[in-house]
PDB file of N, CA and C in Angstrom:
ATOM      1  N   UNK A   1      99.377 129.002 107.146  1.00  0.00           N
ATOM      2  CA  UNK A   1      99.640 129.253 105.740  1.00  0.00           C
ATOM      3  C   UNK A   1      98.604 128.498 104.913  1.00  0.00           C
ATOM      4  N   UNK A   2      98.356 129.137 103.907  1.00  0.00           N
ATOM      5  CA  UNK A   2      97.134 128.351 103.339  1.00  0.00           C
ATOM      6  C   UNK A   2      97.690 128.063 101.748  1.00  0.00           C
ATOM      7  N   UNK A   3      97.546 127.373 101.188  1.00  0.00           N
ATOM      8  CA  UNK A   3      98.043 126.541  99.678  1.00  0.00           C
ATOM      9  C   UNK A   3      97.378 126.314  99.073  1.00  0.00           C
ATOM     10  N   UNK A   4      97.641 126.606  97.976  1.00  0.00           N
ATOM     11  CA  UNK A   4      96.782 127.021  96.288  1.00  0.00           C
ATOM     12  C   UNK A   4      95.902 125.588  96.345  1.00  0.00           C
ATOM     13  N   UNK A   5      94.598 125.379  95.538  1.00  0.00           N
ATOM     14  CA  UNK A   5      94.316 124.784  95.451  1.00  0.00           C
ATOM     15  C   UNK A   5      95.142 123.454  94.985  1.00  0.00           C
ATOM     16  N   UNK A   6      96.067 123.272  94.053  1.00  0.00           N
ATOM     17  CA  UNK A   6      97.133 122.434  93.653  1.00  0.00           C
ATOM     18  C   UNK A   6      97.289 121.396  94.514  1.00  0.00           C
ATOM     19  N   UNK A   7      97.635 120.262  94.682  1.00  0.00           N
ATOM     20  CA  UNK A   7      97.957 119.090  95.393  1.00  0.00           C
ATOM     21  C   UNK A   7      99.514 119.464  95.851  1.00  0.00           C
ATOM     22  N   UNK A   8     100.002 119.425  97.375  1.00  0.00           N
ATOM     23  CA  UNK A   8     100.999 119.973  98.052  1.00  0.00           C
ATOM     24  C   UNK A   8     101.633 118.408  98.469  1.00  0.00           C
ATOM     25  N   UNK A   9     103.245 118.342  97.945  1.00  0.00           N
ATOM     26  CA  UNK A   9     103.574 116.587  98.561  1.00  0.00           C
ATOM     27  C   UNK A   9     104.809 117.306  98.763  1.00  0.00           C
ATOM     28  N   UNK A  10     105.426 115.843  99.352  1.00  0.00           N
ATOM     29  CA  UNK A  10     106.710 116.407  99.944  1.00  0.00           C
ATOM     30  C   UNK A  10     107.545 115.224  99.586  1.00  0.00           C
ATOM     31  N   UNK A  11     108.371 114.949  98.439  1.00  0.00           N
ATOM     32  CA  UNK A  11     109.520 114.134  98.630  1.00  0.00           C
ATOM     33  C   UNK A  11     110.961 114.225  99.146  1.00  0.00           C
ATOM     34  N   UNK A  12     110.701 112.988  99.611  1.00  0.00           N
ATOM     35  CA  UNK A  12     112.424 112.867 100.555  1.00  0.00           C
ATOM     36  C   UNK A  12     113.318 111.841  99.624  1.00  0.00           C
ATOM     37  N   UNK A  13     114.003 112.057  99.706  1.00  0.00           N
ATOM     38  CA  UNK A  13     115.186 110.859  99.258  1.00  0.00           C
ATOM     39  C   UNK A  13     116.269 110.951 100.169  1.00  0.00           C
ATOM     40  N   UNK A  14     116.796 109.590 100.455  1.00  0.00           N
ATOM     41  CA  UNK A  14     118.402 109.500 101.276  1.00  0.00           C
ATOM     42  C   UNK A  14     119.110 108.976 100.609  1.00  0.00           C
ATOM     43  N   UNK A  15     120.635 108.844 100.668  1.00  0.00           N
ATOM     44  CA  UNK A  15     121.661 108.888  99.854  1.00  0.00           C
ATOM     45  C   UNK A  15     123.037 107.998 101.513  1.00  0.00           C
ATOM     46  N   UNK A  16     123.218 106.842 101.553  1.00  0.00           N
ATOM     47  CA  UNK A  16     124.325 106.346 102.018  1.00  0.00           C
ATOM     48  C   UNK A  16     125.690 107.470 101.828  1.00  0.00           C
ATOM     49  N   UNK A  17     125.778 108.055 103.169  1.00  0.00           N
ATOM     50  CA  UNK A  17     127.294 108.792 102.601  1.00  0.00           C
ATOM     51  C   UNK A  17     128.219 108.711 104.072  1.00  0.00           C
ATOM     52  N   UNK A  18     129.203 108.249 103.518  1.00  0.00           N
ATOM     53  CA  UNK A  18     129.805 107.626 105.293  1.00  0.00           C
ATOM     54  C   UNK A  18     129.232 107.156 106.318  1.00  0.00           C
ATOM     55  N   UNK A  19     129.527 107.263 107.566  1.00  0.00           N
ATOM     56  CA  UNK A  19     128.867 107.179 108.494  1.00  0.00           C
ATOM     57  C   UNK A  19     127.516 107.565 108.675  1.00  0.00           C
ATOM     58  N   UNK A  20     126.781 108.480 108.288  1.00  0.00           N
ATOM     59  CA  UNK A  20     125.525 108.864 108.438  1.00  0.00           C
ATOM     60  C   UNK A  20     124.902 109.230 107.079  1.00  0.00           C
ATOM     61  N   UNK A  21     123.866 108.751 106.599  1.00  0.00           N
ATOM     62  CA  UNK A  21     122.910 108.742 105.423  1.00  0.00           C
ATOM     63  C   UNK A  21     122.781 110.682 105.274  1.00  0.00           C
ATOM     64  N   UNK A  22     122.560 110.729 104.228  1.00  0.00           N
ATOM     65  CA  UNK A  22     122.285 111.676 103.611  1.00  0.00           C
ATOM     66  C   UNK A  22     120.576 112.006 103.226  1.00  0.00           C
ATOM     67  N   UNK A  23     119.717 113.440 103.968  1.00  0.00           N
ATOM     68  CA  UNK A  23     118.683 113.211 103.694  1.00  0.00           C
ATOM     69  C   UNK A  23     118.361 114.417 103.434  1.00  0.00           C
ATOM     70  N   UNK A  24     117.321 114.521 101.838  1.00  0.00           N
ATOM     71  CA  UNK A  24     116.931 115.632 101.937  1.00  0.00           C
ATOM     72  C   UNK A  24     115.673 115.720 100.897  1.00  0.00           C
ATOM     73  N   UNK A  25     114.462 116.668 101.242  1.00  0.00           N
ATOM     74  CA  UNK A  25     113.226 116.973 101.052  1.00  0.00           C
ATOM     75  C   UNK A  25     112.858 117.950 100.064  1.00  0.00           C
ATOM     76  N   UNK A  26     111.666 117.959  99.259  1.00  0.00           N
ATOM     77  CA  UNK A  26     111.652 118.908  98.167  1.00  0.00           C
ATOM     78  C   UNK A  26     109.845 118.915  98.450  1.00  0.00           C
ATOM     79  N   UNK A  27     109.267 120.255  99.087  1.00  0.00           N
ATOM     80  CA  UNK A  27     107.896 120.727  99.031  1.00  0.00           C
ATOM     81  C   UNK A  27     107.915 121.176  97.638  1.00  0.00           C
ATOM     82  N   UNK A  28     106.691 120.554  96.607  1.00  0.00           N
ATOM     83  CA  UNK A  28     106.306 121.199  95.659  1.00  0.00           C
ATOM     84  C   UNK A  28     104.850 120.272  94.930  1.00  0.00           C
ATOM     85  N   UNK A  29     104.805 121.136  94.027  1.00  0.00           N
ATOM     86  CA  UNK A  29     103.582 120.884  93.589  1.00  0.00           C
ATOM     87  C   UNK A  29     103.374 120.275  92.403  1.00  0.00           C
ATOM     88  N   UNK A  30     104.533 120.282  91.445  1.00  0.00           N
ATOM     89  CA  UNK A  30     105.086 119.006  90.038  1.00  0.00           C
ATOM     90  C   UNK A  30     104.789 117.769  90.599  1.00  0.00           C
ATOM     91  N   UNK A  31     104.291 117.133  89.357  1.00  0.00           N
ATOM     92  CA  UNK A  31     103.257 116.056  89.406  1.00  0.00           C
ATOM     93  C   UNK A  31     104.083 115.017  88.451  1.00  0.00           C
ATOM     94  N   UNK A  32     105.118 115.002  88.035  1.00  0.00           N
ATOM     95  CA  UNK A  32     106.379 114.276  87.894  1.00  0.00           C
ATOM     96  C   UNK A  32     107.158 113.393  88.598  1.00  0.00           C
ATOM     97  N   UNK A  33     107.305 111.966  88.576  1.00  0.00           N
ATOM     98  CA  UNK A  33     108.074 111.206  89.523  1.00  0.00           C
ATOM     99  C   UNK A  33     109.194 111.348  90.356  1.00  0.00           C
ATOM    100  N   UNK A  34     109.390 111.089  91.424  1.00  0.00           N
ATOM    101  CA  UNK A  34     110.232 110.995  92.682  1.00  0.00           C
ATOM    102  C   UNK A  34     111.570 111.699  92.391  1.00  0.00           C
ATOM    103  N   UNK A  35     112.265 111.256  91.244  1.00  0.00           N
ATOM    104  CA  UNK A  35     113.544 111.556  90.762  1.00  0.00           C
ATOM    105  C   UNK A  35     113.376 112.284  89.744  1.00  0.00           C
ATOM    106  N   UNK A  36     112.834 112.344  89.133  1.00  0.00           N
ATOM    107  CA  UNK A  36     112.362 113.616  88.217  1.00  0.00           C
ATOM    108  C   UNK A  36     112.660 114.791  88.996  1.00  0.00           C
ATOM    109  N   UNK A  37     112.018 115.086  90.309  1.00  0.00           N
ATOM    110  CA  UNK A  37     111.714 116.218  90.919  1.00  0.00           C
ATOM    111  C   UNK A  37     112.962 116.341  91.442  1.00  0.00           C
ATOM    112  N   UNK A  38     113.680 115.471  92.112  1.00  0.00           N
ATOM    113  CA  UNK A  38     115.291 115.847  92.722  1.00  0.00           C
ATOM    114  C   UNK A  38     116.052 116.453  91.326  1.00  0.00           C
ATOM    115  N   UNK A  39     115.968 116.021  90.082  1.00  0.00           N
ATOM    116  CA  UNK A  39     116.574 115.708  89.207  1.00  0.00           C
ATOM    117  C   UNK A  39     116.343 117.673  88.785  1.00  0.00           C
ATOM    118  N   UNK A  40     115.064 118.148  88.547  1.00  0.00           N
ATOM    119  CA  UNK A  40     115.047 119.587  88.196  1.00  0.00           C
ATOM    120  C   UNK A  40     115.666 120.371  89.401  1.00  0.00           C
ATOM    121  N   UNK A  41     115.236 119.888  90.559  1.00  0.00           N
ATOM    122  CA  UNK A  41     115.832 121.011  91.649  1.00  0.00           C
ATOM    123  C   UNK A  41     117.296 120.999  92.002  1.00  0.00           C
ATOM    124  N   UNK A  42     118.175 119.630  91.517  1.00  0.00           N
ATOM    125  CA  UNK A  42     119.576 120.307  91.345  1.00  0.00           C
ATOM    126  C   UNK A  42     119.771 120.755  90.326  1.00  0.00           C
ATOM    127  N   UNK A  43     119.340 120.685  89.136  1.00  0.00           N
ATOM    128  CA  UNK A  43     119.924 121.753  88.444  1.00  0.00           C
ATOM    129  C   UNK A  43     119.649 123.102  88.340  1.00  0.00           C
ATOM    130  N   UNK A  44     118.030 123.324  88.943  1.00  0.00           N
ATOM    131  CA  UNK A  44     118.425 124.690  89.222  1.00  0.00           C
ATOM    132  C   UNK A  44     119.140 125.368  90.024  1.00  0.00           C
ATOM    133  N   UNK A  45     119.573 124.431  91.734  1.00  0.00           N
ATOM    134  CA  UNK A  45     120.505 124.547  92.418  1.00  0.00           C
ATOM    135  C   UNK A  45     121.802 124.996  91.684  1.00  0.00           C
ATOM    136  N   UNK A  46     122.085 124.136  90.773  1.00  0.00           N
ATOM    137  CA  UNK A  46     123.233 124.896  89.953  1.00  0.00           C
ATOM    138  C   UNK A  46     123.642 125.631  89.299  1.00  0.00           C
ATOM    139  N   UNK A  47     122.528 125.586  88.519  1.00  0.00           N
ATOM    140  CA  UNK A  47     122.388 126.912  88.063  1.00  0.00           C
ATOM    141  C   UNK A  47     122.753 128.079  88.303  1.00  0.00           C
ATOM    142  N   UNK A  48     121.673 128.394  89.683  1.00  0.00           N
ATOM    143  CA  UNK A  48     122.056 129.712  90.419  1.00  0.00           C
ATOM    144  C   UNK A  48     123.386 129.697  91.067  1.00  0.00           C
ATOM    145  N   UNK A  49     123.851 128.479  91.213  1.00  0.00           N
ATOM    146  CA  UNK A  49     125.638 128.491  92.230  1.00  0.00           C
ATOM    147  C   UNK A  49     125.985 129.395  90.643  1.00  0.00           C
ATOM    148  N   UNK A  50     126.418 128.232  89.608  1.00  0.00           N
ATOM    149  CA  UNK A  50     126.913 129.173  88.691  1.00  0.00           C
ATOM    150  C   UNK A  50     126.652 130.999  88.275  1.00  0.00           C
ATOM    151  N   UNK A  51     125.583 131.164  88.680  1.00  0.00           N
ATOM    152  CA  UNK A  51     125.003 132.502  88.207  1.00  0.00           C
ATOM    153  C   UNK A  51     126.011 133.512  89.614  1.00  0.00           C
ATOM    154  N   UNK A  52     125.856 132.991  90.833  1.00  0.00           N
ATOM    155  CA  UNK A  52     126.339 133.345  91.885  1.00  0.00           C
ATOM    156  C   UNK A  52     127.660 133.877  91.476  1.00  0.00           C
ATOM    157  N   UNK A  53     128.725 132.266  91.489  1.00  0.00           N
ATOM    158  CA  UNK A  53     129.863 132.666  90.861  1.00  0.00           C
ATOM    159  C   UNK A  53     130.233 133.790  90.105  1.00  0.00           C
ATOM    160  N   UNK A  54     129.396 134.056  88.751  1.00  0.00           N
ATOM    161  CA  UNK A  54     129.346 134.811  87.736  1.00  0.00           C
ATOM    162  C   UNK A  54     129.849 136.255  88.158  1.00  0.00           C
ATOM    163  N   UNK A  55     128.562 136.417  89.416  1.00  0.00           N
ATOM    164  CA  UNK A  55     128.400 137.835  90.207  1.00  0.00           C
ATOM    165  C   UNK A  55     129.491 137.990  90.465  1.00  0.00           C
ATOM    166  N   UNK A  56     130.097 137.388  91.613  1.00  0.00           N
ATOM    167  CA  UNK A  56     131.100 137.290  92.514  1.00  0.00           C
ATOM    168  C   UNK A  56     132.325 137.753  91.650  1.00  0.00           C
ATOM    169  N   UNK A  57     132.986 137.073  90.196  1.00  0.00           N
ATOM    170  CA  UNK A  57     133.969 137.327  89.558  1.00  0.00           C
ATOM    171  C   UNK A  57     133.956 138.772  88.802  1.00  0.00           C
ATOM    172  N   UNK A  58     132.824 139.223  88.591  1.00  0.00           N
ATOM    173  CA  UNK A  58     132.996 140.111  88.173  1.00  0.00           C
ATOM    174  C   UNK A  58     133.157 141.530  89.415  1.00  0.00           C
ATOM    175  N   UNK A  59     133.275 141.155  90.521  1.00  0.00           N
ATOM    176  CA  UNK A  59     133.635 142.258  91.221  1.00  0.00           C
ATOM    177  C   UNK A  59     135.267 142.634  91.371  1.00  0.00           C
TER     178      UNK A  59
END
């Protein structure tokens, strides 16, 4: 696979959750700090759950 000229990073963050840590990764190309970037990709995560929902009720 080959990638736009753009600078390609990969942040991880973990999260303590019971017994086993919580870990998870975001490939992108925003040039915005560590938590910044978790910080837009759940809400678009939610976003679309909500939009999902939306679908779903109206059937």
């Amino acid at each position: 696979m080959i990638f736009p000229t753009n600078h390609v990073r990969i942040v991880v963050a973990t999260a303590p959750v019971d017994l086993f840590p919580r870990v998870g990764f975001v490939v992108t190309t925003l040039t915005v700090p560590d938590e910044r970037v978790f910080e837009f990709y759940n809400r678009r995560g939610t976003a679309e759950q909500y939009i999902k929902e939306g679908k779903y009720a109206l059937k």
